[in-house]
Protein backbone atom coordinates (compact mmCIF):
# COMPACT_ATOMS: atom_id res chain seq x y z
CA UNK A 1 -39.64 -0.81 -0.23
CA UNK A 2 -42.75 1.42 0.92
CA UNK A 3 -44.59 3.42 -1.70
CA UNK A 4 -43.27 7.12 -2.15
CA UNK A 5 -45.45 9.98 -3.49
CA UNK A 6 -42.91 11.14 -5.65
CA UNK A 7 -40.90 8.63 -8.71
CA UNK A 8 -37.50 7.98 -9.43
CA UNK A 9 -36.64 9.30 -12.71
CA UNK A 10 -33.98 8.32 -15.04
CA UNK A 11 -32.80 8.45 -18.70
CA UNK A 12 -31.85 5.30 -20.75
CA UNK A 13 -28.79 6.31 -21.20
CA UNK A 14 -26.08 4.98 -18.92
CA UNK A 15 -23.33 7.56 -19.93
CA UNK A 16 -25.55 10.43 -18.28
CA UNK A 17 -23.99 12.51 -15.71
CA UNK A 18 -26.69 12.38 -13.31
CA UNK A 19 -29.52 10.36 -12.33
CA UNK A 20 -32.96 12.31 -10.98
CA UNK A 21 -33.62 10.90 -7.51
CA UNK A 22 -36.41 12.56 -6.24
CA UNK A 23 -37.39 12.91 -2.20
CA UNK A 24 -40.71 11.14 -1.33
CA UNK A 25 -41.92 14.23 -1.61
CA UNK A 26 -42.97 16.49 -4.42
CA UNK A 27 -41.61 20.06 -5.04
CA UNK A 28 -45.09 21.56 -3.57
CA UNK A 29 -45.10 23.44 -7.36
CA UNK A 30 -48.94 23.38 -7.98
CA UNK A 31 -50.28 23.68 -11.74
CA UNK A 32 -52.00 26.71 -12.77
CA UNK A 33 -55.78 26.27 -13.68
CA UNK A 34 -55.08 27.47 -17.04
CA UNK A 35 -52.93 24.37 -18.15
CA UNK A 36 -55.54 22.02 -17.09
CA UNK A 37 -57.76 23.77 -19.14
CA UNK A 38 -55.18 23.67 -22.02
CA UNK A 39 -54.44 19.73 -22.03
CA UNK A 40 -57.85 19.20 -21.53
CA UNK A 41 -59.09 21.04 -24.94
CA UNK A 42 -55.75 19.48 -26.65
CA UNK A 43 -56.81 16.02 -25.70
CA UNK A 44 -60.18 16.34 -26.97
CA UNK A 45 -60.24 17.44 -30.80
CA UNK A 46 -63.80 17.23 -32.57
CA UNK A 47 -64.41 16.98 -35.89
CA UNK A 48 -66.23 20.21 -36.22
CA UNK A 49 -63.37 22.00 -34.46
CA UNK A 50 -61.88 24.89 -36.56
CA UNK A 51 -58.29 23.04 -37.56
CA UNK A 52 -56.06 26.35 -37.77
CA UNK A 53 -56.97 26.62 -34.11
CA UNK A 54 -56.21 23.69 -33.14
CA UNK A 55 -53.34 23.91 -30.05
CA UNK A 56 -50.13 21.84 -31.77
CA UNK A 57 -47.42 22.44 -28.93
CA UNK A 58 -47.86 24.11 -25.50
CA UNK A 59 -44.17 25.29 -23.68
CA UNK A 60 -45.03 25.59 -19.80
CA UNK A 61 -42.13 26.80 -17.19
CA UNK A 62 -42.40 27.51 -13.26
CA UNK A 63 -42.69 30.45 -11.77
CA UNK A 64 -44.03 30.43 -8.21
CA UNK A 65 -46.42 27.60 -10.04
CA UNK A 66 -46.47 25.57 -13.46
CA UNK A 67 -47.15 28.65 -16.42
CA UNK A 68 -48.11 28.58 -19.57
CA UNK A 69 -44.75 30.16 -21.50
CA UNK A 70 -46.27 29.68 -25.12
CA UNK A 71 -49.13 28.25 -26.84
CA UNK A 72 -48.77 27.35 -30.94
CA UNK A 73 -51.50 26.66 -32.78
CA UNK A 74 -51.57 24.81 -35.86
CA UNK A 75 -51.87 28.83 -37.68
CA UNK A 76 -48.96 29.56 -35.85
CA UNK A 77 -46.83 26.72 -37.59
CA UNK A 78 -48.35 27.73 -40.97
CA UNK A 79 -44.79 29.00 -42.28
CA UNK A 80 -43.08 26.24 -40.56
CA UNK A 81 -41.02 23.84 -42.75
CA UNK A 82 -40.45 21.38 -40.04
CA UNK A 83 -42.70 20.94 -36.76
CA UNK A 84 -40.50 18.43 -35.07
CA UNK A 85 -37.37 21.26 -35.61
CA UNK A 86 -39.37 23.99 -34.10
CA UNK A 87 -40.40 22.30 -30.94
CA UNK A 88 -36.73 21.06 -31.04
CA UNK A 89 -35.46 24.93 -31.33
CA UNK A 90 -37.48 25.51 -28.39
CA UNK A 91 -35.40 23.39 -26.01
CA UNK A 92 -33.00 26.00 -24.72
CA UNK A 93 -30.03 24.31 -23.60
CA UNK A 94 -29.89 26.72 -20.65
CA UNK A 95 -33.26 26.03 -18.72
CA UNK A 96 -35.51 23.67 -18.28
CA UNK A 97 -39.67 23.43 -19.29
CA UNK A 98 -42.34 21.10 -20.23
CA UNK A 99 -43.74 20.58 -23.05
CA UNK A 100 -47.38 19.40 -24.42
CA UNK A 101 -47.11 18.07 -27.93
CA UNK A 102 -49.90 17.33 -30.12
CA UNK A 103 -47.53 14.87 -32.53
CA UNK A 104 -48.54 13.86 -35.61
CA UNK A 105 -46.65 11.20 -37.49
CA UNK A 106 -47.07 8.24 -40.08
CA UNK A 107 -46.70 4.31 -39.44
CA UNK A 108 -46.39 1.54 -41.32
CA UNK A 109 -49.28 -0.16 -39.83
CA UNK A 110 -52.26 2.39 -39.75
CA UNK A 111 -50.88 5.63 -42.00
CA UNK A 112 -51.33 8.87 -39.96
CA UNK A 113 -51.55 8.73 -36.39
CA UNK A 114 -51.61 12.18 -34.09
CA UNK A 115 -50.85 11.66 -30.50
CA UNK A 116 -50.51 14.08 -27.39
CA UNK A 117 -47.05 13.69 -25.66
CA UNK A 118 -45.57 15.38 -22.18
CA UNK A 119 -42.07 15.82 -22.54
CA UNK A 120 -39.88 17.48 -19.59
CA UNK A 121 -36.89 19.35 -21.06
CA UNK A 122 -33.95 19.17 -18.75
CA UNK A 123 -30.64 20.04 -20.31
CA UNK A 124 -27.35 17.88 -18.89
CA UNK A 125 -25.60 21.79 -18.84
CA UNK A 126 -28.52 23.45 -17.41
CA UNK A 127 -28.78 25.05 -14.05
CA UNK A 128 -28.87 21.98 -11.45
CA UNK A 129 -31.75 23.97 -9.36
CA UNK A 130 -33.26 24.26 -12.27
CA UNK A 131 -33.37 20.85 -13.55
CA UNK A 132 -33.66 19.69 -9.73
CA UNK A 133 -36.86 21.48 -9.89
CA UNK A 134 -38.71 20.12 -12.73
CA UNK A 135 -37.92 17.05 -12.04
CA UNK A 136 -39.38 17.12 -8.42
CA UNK A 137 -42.47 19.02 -9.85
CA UNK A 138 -43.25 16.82 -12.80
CA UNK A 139 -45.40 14.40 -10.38
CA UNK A 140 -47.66 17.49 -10.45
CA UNK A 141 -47.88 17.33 -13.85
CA UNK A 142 -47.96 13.77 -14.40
CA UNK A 143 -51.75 14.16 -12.30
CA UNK A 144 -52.78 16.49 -14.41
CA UNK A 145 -51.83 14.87 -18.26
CA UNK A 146 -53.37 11.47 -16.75
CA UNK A 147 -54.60 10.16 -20.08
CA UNK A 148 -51.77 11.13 -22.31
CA UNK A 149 -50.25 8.93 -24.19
CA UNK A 150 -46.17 9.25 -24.02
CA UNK A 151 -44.15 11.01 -21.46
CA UNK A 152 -40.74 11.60 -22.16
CA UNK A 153 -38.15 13.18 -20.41
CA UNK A 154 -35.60 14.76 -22.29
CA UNK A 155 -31.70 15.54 -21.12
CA UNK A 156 -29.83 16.33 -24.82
CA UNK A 157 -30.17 17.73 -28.10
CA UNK A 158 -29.90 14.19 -29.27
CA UNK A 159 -32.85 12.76 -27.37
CA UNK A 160 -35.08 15.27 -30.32
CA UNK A 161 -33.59 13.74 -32.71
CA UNK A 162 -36.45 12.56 -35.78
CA UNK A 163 -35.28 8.87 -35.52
CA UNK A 164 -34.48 8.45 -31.72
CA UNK A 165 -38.02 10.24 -30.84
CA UNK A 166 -39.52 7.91 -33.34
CA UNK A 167 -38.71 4.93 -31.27
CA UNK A 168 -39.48 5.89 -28.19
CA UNK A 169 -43.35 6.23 -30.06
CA UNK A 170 -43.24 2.12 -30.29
CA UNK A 171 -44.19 2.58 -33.47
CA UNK A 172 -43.36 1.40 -36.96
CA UNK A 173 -42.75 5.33 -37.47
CA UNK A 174 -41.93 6.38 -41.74
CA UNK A 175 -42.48 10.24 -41.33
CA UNK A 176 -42.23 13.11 -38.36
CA UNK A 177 -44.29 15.82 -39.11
CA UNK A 178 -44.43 15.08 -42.93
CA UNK A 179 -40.50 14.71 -42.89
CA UNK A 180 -39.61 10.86 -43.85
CA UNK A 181 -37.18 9.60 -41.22
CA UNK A 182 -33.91 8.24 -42.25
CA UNK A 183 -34.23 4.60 -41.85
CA UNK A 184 -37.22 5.04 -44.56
């Protein structure tokens, strides 16, 4: 079969209504200089950089191009019980976005690990154009994360659930966001 520019996306589970096929080519959505410069100062974190700045969970949506919606530091989260329920909270179940995570999490193996994840947020219920249309852009956003280290693509409430998210990390995960997980 001859290489396509675009990818054939799917989730893992077989019970899904609906497989992502995408054309061998893209949407054409391009991605706004601004989120560039976003994932680029989230991938990079210095020592000396001021922690309660520090960018925890970037929601992005497309309009005419790829937007920043929100942007959450870690100051913003300050009164937040649970990280991993907030981002969660965010997933409408009515539209699609994308999300940059900064995750941070505990193994078995090496304690506390923090690690930037690209998650696309397409809802089974949602608007078919809508999901139709992330899907096809995420190539363009794919180019621009190059370096991150999980993309996910998420379809239900389910798929954010502490324990199922933990595996898909392919780590020995024991804690979410300070929150133990319930095999531990």
């Amino acid at each position: 079969m001859p290489p396509t520019t675009g990818c054939t996306l799917f989730h893992s589970n077989c019970n899904r209504s609906f497989v992502f096929i995408l054309a061998k080519q893209a949407s054409g959505v391009q991605v706004a200089d601004e989120v560039k410069q976003i994932f680029n100062v989230m991938k990079v974190v210095k020592n000396d950089d001021d922690e309660n700045e520090r960018i925890r969970i970037v929601q992005l949506w497309i309009d005419g191009e790829i937007k920043v919606e929100n942007i959450y530091r870690e100051k913003d989260l300050e009164g937040v019980d649970n990280v991993f329920k907030f981002i969660k909270d965010l997933m409408r179940p009515d539209q699609s976005r994308y999300f940059l995570y900064d995750c941070h999490f505990d193994t078995k193996e090496s304690g506390r690990k923090e690690e930037l994840i690209f998650m696309m947020w397409a809802p089974d219920n949602g608007p078919m154009k809508s999901r139709m249309q992330y899907a096809s852009s995420k190539s363009a956003m794919c180019r621009v994360v190059q370096g991150v280290k999980h993309i996910f693509e998420m379809h239900d409430v389910e798929d954010m659930e502490p324990d199922s998210f933990a595996e898909r990390l392919k780590h020995n995960v024991l804690r979410m966001e300070g929150h133990p997980l319930r095999g531990n």
